[in-house]
C-alpha atoms as a PDB file:
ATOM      1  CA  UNK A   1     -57.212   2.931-171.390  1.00  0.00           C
ATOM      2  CA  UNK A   2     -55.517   6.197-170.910  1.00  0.00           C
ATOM      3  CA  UNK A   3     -56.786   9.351-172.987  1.00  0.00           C
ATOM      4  CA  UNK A   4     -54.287  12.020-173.468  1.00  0.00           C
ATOM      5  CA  UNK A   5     -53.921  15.522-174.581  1.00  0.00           C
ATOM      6  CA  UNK A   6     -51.049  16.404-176.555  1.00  0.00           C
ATOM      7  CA  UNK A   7     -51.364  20.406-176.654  1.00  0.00           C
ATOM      8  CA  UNK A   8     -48.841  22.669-178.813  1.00  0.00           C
ATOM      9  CA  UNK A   9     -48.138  25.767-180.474  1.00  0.00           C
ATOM     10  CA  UNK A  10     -45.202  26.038-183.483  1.00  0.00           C
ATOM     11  CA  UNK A  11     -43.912  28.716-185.247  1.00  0.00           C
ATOM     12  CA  UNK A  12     -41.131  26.968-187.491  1.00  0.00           C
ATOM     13  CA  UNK A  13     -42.527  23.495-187.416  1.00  0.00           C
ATOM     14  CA  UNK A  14     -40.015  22.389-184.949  1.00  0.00           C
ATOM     15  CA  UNK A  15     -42.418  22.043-181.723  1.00  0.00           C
ATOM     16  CA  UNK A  16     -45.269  20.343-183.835  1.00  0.00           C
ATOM     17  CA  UNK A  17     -42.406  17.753-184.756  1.00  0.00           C
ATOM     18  CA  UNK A  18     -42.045  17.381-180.954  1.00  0.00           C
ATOM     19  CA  UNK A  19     -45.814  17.086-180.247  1.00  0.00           C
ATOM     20  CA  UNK A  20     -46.285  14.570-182.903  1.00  0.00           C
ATOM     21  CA  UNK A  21     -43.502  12.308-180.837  1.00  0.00           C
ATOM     22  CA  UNK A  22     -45.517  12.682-177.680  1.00  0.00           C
ATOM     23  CA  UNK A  23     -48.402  11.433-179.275  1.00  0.00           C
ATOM     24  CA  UNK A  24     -46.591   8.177-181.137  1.00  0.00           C
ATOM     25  CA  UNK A  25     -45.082   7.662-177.292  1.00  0.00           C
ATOM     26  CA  UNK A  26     -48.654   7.532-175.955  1.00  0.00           C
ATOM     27  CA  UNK A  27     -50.192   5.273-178.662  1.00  0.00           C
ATOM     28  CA  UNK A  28     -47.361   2.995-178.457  1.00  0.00           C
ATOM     29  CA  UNK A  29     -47.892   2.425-174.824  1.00  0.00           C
ATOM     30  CA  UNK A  30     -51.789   1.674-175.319  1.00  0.00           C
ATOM     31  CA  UNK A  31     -53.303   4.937-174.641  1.00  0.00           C
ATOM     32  CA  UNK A  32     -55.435   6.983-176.768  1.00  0.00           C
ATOM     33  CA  UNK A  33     -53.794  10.336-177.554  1.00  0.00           C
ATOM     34  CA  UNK A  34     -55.635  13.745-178.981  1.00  0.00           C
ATOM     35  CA  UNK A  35     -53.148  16.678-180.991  1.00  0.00           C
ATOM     36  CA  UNK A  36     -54.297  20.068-180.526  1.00  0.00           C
ATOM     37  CA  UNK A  37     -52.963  23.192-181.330  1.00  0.00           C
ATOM     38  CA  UNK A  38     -53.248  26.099-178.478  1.00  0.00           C
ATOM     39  CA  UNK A  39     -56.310  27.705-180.673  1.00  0.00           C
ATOM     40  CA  UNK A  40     -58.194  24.299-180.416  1.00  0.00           C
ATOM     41  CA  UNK A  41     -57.578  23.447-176.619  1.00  0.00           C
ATOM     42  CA  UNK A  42     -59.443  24.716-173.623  1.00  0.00           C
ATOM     43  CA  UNK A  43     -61.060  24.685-170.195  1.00  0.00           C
ATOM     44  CA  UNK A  44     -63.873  22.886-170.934  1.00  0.00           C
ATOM     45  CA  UNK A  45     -62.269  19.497-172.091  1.00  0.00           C
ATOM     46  CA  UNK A  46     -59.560  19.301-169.841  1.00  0.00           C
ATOM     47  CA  UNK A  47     -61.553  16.884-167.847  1.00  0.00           C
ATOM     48  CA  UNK A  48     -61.919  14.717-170.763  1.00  0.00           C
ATOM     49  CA  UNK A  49     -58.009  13.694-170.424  1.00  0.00           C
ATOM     50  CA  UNK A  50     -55.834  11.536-167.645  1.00  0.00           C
ATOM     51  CA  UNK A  51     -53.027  13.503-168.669  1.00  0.00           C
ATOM     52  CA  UNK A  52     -51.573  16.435-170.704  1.00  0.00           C
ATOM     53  CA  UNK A  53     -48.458  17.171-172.453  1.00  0.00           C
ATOM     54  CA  UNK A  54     -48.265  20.372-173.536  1.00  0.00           C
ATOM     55  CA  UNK A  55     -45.765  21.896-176.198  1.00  0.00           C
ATOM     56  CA  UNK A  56     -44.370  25.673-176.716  1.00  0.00           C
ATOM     57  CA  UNK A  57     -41.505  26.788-178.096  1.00  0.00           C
ATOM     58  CA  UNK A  58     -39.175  30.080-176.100  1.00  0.00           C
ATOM     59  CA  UNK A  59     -40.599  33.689-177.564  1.00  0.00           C
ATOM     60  CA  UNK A  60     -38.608  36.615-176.976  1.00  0.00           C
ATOM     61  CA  UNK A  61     -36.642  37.031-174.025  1.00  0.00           C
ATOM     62  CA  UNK A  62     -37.548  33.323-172.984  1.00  0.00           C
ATOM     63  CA  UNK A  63     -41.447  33.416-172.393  1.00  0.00           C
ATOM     64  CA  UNK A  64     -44.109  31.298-173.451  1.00  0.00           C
ATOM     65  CA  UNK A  65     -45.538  32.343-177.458  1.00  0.00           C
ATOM     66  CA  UNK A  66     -48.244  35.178-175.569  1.00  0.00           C
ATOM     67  CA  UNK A  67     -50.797  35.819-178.586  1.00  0.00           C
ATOM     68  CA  UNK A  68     -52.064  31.752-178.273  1.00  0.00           C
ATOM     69  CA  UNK A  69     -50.547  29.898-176.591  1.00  0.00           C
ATOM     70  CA  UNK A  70     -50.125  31.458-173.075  1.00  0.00           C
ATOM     71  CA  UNK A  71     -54.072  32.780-173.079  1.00  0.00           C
ATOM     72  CA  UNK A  72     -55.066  28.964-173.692  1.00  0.00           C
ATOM     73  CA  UNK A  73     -52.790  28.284-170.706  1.00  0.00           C
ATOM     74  CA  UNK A  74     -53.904  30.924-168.500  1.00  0.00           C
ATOM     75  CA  UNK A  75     -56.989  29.383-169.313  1.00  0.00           C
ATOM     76  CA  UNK A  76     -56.635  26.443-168.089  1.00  0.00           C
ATOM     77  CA  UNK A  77     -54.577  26.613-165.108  1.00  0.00           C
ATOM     78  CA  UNK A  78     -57.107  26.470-162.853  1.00  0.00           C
ATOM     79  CA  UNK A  79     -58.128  22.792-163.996  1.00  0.00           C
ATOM     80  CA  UNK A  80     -54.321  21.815-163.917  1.00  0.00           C
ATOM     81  CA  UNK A  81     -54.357  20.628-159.992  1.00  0.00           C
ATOM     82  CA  UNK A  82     -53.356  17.259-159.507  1.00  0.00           C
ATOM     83  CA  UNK A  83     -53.769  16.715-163.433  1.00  0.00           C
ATOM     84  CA  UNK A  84     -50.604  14.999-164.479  1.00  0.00           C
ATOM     85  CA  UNK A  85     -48.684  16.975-167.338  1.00  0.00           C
ATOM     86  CA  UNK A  86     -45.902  16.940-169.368  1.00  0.00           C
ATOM     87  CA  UNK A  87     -44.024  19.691-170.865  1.00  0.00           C
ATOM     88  CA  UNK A  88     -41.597  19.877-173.880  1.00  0.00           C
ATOM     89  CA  UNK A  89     -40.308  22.889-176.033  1.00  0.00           C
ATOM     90  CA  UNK A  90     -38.130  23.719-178.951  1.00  0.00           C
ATOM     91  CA  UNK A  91     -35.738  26.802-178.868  1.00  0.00           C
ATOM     92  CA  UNK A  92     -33.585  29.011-181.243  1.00  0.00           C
ATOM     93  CA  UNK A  93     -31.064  30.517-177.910  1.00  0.00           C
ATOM     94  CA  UNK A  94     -31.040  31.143-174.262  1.00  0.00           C
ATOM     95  CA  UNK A  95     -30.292  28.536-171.809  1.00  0.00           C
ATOM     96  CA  UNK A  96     -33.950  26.894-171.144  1.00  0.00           C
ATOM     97  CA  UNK A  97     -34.668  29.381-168.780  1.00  0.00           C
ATOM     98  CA  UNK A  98     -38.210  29.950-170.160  1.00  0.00           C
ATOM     99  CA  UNK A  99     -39.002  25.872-169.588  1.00  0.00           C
ATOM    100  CA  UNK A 100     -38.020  26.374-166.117  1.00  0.00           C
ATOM    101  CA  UNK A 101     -39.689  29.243-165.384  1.00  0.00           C
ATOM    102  CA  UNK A 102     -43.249  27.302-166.888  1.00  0.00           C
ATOM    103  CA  UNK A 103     -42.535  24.159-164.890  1.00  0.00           C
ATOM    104  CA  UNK A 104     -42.295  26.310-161.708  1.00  0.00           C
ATOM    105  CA  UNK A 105     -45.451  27.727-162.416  1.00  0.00           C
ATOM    106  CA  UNK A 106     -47.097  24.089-163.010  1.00  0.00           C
ATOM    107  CA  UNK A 107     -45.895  22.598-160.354  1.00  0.00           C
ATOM    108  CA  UNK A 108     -47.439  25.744-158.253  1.00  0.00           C
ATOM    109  CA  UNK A 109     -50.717  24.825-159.177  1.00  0.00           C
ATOM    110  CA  UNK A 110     -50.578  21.356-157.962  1.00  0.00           C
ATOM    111  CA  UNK A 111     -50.037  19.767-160.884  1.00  0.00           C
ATOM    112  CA  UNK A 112     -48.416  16.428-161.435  1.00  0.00           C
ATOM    113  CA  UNK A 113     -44.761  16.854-163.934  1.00  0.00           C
ATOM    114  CA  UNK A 114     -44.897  13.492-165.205  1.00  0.00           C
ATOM    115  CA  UNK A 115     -40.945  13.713-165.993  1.00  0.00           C
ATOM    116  CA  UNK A 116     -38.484  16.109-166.489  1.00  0.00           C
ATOM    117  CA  UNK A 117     -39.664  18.908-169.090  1.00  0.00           C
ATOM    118  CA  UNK A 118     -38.078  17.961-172.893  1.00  0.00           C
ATOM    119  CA  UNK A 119     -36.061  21.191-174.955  1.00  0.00           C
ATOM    120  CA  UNK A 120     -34.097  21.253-177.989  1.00  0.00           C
ATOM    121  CA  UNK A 121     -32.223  23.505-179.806  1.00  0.00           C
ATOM    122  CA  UNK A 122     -34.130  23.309-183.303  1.00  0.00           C
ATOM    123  CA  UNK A 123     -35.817  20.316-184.422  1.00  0.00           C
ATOM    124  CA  UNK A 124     -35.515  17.349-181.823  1.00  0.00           C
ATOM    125  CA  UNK A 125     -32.618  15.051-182.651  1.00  0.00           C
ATOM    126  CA  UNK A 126     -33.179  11.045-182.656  1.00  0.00           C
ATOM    127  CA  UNK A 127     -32.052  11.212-178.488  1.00  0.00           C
ATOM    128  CA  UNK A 128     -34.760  13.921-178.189  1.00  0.00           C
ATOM    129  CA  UNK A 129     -36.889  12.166-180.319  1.00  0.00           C
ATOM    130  CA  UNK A 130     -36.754   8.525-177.829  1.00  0.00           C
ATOM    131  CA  UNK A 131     -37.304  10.820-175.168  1.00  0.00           C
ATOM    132  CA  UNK A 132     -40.395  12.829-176.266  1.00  0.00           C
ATOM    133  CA  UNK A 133     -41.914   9.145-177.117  1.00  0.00           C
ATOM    134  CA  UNK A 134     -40.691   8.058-173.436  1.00  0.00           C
ATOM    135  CA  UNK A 135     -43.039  11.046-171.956  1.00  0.00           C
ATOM    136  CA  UNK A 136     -45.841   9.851-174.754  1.00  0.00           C
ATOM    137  CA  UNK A 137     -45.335   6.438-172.826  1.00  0.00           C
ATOM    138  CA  UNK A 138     -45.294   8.059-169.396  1.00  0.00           C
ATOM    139  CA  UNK A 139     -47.937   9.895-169.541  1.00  0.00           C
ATOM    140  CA  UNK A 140     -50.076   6.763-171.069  1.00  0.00           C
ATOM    141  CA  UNK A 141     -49.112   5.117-167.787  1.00  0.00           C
END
């Protein structure tokens, strides 16, 4: 059985909605699936996962949230090669470019992108919805 991470930070609620989809995806599909917020996540139990989605809304001028959630990241990085990982994030404006910008960076580590990173405008929308259980599924795979 797959064991997967489902990793987030939320300011308005909107990107926990998203991580919460991830994880129903994954436990749908068979595979056992862990929620943690960016405080609770780090280098030492990366190991302990097949796969990890992880979930953070656009800050500022389109960056990753930088007082949690981007330390945990930094943090990890380094355990991220040929892990496979999802990505998914909520927005309030912009064009995505912050989403981009993170995949990038992931896929310059060596990582694995399971599927195409997930964004909404808001809260996810039923489409969004089917398609942050899809990576949950994915991922499980």
């Amino acid at each position: 059985m797959s064991k997967i991470a489902v990793v987030y930070w939320s300011g308005t609620g909107n990107t926990e909605a998203m991580a919460n989809l991830v994880v129903e995806g994954a436990k749908a599909a068979g595979a056992e699936a862990d929620l943690f917020t960016a405080a609770d996540f780090n280098e030492g139990i990366v190991a302990d996962y097949s796969a990890i989605a992880f979930g953070c809304p656009s800050m500022g001028a389109e960056q990753l949230e930088d007082s949690e959630f981007e330390p945990m990241f930094d943090s990890v990085k380094s355990s991220l090669k040929d892990k496979t990982i999802g990505l998914f994030g909520s927005y309030g404006w912009g064009d995505g470019e912050w989403m981009r910008t993170w995949q990038e960076d992931c896929e310059s580590l060596g990582a694995k992108i399971a599927d195409d990173a997930i964004i909404c405008s808001g809260e996810p929308n039923s489409e969004i919805s089917d398609d942050l259980k899809d990576l949950g599924k994915t991922l499980a795979k």
